[in-house]
N, C-alpha and C. Protein backbone atom coordinates (compact mmCIF):
# COMPACT_ATOMS: atom_id res chain seq x y z
N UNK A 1 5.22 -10.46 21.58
CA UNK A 1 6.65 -10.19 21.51
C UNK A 1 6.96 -9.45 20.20
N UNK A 2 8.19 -9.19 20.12
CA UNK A 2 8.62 -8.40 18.91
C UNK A 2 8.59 -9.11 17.60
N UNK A 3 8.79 -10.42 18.06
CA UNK A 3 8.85 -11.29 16.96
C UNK A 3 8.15 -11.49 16.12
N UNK A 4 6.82 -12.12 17.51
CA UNK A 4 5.69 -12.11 16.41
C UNK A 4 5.08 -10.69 15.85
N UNK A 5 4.75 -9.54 16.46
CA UNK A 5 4.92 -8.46 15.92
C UNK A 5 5.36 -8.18 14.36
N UNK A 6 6.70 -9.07 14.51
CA UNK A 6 7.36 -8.78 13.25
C UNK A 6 6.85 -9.85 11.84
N UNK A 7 6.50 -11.33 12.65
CA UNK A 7 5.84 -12.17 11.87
C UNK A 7 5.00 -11.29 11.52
N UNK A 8 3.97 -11.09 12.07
CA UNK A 8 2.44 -10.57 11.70
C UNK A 8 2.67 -9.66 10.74
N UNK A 9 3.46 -8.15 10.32
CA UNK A 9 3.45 -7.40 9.74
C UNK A 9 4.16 -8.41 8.35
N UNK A 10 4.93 -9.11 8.82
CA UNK A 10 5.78 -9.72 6.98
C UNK A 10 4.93 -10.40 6.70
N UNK A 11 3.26 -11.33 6.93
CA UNK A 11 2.45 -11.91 6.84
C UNK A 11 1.69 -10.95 6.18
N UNK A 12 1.31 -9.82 6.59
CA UNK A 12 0.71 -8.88 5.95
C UNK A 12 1.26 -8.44 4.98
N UNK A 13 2.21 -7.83 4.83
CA UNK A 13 3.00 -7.37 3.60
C UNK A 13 2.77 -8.18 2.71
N UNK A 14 3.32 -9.64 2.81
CA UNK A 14 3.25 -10.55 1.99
C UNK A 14 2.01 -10.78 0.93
N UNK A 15 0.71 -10.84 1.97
CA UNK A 15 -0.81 -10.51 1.35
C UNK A 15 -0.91 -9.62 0.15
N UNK A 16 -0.26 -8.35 1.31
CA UNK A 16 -0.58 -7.24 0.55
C UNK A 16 0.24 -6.92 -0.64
N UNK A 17 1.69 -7.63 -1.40
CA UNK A 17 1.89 -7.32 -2.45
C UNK A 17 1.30 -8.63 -3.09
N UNK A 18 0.87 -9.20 -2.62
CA UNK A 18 0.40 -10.42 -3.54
C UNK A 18 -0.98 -9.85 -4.41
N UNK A 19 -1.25 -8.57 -3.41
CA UNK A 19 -2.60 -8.14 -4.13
C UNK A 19 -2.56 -7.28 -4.99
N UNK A 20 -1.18 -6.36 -5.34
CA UNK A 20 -0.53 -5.72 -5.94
C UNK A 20 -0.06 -4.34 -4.93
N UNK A 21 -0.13 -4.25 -4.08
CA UNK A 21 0.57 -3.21 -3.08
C UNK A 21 2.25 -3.11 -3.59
N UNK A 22 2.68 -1.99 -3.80
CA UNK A 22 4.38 -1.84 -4.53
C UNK A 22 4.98 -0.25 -3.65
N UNK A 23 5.81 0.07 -4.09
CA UNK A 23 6.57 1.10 -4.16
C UNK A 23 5.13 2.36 -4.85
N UNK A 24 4.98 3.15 -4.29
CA UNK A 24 4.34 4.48 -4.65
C UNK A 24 2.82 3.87 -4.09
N UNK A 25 2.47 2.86 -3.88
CA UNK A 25 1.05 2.44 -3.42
C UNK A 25 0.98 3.25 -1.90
N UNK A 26 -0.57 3.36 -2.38
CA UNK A 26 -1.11 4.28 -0.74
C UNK A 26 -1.96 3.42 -0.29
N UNK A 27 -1.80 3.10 0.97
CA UNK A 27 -2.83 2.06 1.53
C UNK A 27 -3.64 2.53 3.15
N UNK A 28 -5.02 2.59 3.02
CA UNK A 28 -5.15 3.18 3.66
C UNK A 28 -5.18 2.28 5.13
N UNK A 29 -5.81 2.92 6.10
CA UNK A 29 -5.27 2.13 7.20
C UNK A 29 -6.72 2.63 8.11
N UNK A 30 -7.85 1.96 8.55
CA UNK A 30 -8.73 2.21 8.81
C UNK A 30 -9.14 0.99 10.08
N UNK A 31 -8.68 1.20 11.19
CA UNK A 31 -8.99 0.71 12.56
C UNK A 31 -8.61 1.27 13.90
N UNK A 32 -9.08 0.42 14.86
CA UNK A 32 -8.83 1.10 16.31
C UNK A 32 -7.72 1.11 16.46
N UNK A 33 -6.95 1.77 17.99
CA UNK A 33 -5.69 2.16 18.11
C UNK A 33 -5.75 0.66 18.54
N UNK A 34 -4.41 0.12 18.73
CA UNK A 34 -4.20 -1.18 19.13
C UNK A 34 -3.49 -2.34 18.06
N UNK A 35 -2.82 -3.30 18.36
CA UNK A 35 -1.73 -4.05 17.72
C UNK A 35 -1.94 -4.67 16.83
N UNK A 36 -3.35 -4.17 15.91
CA UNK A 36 -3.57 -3.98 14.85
C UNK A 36 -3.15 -3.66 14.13
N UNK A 37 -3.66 -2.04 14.80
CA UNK A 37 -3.12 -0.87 13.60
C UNK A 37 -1.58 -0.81 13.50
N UNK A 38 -0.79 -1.14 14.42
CA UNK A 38 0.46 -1.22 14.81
C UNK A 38 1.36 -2.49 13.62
N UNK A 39 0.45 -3.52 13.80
CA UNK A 39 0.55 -4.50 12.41
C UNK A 39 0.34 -4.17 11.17
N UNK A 40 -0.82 -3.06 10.98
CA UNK A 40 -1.12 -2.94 9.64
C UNK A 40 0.03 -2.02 9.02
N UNK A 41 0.44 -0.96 9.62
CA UNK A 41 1.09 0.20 9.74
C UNK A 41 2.85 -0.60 8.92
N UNK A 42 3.57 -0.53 9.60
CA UNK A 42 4.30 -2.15 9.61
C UNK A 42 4.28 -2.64 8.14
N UNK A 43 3.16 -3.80 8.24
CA UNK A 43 2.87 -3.89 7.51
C UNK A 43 2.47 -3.42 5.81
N UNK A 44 2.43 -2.51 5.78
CA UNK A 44 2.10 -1.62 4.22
C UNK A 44 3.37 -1.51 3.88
N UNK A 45 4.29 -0.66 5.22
CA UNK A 45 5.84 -0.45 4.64
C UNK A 45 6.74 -1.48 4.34
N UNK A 46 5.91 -2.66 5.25
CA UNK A 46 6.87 -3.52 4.39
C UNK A 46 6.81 -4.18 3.41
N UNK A 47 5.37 -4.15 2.49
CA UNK A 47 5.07 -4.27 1.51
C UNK A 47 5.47 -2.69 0.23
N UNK A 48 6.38 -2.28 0.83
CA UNK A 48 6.59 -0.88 -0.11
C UNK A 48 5.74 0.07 -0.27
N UNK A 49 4.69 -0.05 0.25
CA UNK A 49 3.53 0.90 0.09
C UNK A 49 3.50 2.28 0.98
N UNK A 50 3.10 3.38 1.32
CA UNK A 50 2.70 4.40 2.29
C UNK A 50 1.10 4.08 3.12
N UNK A 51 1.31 4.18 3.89
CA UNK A 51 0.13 3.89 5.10
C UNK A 51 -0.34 5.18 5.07
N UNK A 52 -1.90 5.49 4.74
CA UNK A 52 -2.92 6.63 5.23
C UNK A 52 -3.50 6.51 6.25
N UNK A 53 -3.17 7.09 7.84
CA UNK A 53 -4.56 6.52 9.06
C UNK A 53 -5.74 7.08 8.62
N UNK A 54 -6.64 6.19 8.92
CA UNK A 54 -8.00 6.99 8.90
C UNK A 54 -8.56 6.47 10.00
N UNK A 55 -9.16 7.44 10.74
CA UNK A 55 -9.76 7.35 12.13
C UNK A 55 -11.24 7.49 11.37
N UNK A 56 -11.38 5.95 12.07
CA UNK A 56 -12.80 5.23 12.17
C UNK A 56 -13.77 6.39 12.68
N UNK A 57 -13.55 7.25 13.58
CA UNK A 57 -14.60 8.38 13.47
C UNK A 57 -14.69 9.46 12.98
N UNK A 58 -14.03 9.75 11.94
CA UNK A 58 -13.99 10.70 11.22
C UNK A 58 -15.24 10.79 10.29
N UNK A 59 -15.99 11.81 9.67
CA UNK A 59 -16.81 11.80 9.12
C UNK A 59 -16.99 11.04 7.67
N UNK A 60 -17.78 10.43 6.72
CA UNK A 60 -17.98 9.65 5.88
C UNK A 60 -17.74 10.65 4.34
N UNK A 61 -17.94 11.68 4.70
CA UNK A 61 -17.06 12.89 3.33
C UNK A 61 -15.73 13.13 3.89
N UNK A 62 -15.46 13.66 4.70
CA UNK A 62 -13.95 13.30 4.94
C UNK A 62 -13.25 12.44 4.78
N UNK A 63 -13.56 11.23 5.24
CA UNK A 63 -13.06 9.53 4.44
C UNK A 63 -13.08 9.39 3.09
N UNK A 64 -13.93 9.94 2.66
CA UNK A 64 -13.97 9.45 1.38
C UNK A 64 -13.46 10.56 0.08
N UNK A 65 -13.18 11.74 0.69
CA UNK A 65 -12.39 13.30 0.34
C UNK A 65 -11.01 12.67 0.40
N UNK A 66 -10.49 12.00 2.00
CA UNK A 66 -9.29 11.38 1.78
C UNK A 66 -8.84 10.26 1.11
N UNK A 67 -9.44 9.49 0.97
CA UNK A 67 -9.47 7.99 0.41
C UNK A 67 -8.92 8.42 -1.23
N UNK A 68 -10.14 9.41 -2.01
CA UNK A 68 -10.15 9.72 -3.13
C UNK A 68 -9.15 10.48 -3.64
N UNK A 69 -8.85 11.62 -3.20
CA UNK A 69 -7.32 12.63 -3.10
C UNK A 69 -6.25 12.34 -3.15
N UNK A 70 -5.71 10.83 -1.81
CA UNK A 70 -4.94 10.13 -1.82
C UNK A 70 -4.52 9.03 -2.61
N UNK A 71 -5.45 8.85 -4.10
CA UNK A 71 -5.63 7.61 -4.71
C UNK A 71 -5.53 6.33 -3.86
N UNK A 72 -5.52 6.33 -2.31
CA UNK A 72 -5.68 4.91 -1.99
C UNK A 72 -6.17 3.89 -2.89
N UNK A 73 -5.01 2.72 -3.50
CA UNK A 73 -5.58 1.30 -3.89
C UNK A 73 -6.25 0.40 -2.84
N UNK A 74 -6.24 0.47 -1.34
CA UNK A 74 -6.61 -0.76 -0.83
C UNK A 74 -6.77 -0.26 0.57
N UNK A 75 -7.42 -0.30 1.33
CA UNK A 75 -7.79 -0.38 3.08
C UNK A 75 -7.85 -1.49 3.28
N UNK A 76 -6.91 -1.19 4.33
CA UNK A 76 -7.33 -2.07 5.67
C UNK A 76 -8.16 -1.44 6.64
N UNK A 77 -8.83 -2.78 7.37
CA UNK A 77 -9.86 -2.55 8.19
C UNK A 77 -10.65 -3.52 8.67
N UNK A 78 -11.51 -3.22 9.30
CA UNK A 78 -12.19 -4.42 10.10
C UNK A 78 -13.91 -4.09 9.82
N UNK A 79 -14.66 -5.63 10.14
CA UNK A 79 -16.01 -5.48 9.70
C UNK A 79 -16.97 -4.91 10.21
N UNK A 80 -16.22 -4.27 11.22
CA UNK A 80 -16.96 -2.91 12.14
C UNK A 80 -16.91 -2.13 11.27
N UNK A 81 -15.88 -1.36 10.96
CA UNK A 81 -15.66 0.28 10.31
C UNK A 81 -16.11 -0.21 8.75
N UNK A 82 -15.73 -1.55 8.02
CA UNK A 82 -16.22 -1.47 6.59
C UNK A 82 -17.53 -0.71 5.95
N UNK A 83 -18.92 -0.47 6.81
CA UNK A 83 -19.68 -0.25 6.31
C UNK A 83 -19.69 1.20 5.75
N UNK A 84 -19.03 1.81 6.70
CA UNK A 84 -18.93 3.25 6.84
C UNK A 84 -17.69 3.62 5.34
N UNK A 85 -17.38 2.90 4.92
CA UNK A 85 -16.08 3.31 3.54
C UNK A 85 -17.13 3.24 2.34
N UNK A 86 -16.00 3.70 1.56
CA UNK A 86 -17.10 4.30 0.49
C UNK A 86 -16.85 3.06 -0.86
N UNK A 87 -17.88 2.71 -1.21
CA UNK A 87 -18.03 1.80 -2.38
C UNK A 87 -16.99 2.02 -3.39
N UNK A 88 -16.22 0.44 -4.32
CA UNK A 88 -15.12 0.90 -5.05
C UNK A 88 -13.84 0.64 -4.63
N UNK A 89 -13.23 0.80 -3.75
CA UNK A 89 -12.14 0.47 -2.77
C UNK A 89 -11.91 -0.92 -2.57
N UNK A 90 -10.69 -0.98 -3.22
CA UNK A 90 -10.55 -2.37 -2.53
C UNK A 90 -10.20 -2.58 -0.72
N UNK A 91 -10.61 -4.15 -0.31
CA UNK A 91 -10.55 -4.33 1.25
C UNK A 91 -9.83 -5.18 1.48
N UNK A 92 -8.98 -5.35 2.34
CA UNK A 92 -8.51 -6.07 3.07
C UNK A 92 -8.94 -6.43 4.75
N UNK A 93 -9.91 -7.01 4.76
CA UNK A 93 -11.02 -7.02 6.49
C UNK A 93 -9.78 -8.14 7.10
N UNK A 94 -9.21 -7.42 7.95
CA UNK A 94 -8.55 -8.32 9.14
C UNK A 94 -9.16 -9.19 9.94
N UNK A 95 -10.38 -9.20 10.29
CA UNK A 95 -10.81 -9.72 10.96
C UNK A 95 -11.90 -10.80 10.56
N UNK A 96 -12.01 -10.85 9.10
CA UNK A 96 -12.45 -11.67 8.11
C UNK A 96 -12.05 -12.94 7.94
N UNK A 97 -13.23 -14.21 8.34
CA UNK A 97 -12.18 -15.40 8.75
C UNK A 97 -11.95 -15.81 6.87
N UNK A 98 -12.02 -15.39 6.11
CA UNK A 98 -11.63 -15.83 4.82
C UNK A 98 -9.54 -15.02 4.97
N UNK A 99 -9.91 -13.53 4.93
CA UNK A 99 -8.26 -12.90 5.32
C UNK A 99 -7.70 -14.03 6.47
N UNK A 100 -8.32 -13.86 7.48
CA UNK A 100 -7.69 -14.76 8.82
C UNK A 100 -6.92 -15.69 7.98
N UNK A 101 -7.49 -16.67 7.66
CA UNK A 101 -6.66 -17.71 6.62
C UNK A 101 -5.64 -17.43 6.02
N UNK A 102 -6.03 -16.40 5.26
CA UNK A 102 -5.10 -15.75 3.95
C UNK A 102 -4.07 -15.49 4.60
N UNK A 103 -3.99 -14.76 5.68
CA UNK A 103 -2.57 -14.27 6.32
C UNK A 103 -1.74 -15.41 7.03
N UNK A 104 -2.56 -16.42 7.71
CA UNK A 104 -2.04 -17.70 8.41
C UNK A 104 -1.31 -18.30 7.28
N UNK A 105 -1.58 -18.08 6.04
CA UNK A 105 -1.20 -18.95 4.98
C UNK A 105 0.29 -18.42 4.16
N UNK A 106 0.41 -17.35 5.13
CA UNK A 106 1.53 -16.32 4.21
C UNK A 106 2.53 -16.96 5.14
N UNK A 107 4.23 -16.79 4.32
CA UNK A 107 5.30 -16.94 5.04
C UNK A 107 5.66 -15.94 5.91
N UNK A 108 6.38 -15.87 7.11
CA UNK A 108 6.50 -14.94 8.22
C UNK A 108 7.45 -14.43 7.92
N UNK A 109 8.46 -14.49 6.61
CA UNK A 109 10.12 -14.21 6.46
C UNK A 109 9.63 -12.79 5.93
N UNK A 110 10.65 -11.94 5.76
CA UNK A 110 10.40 -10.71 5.49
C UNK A 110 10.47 -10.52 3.97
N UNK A 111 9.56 -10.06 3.63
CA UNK A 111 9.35 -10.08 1.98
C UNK A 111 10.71 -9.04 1.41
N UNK A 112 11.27 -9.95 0.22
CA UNK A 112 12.53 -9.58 -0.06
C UNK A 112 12.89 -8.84 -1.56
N UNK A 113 11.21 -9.07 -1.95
CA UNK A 113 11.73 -8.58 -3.40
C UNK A 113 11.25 -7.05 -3.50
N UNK A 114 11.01 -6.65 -2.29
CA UNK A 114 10.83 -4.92 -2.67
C UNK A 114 11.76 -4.07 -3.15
N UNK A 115 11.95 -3.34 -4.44
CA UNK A 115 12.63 -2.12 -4.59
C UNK A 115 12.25 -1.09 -4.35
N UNK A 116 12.80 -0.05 -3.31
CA UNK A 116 12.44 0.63 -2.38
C UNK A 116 13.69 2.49 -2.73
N UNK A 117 13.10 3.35 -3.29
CA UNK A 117 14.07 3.96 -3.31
C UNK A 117 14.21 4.79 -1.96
N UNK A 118 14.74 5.82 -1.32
CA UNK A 118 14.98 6.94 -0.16
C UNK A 118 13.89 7.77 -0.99
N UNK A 119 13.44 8.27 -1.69
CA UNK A 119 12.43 9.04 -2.37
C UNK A 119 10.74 8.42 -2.34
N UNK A 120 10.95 7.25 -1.91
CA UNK A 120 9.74 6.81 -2.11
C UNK A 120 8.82 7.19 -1.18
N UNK A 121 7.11 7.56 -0.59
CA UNK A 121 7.07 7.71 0.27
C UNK A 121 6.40 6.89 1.45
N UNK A 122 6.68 7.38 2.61
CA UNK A 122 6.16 5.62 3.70
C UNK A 122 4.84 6.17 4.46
N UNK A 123 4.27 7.35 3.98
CA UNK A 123 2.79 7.58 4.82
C UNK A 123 2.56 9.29 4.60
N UNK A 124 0.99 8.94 4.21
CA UNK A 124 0.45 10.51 4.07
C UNK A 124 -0.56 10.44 5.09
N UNK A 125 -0.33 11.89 5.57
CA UNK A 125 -1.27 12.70 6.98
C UNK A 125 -1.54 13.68 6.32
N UNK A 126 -2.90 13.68 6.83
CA UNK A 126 -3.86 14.72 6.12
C UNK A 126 -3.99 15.89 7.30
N UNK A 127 -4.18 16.88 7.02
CA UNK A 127 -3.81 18.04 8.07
C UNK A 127 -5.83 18.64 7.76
N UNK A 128 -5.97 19.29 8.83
CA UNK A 128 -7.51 20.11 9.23
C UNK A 128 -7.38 21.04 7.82
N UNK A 129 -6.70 21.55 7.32
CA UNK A 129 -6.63 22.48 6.22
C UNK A 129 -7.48 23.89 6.91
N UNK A 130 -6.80 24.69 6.29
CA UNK A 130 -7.22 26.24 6.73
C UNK A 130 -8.66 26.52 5.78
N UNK A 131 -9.10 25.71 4.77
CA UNK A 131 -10.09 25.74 3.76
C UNK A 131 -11.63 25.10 4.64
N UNK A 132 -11.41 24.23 5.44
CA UNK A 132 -11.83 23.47 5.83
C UNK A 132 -11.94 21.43 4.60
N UNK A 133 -11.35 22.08 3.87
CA UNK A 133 -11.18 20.92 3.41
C UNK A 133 -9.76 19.83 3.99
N UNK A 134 -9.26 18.81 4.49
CA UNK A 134 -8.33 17.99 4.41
C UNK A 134 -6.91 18.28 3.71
N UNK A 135 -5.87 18.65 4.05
CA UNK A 135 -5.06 18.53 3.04
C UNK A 135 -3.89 17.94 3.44
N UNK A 136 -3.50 16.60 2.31
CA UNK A 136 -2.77 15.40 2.59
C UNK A 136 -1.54 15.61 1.56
C-alpha cells in the first residue's frame, strides 16, 4: 500500500541521515527495478539528499567514473550488485540482515528536521556524453 510505501522510505531516510545523508548529499542508488528502488529513491529525498541511479549493469569504469564525479557519500544496494562497486564508498546493503534490523528499528514518521531549500538538488542523471565519457 501507499502507506507502507511511505513507512519504508521515512525508515530509510531516517537511517540514512543518521549516517550523515543532508541537504547537497548525493546518494547513489544501485539496484533492480522494483519497490526497492522505488523505496530507496523516496527515500534519499526524504532524507534531503539527491538520488544517483546506477544500473547494476552498467560497466565497472562507468560506475565508478560516476560514483567519483558525482562525489557520491553513500550507495544503496544489495549483496548481489555490492561486489561489482568500487572500494571506499560507503554502503548501505538493503538486504543485509544487520541493515534489515537497522531499518525495522527506525521510526516510520516522516523525518522532520530537514532544511530543504527550492535550490537544493533531488537527483543527478548522467547522460551517454558525446565524448564517450558520462556526463552528470
Amino acid at each position: 500500500s501507499y502507506a507502507e510505501l511511505d513507512a519504508r522510505a521515512n525508515r530509510l531516510a531516517r537511517l540514512l541521515v543518521s549516517r550523515g545523508v543532508g541537504a547537497e548529499s548525493v546518494v547513489a542508488v544501485c539496484l533492480d527495478r522494483g519497490v526497492d528502488a522505488v523505496v530507496a529513491l523516496l527515500g534519499v529525498m526524504k532524507a534531503g539528499g539527491a538520488y544517483l541511479p546506477v544500473d547494476p549493469g552498467y560497466p565497472a569504469e562507468r560506475v565508478a567514473y560516476m560514483l567519483d564525479s558525482s562525489q557520491a557519500v553513500t550507495v544503496v544496494t544489495t549483496s548481489a550488485h555490492e561486489p561489482a562497486l568500487p572500494a571506499g564508498l560507503a554502503r548501505l546493503v538493503v538486504d543485509d540482515p544487520a541493515t534489515v534490523q537497522d531499518l525495522a528499528a527506525q521510526d516510520a514518521g516522516v523525518p522532520g528536521d530537514r532544511v530543504l531549500r527550492p535550490g537544493n538538488p533531488a537527483y543527478v542523471i548522467f547522460t551517454s556524453g558525446s565524448t564517450g565519457r558520462p556526463k552528470g
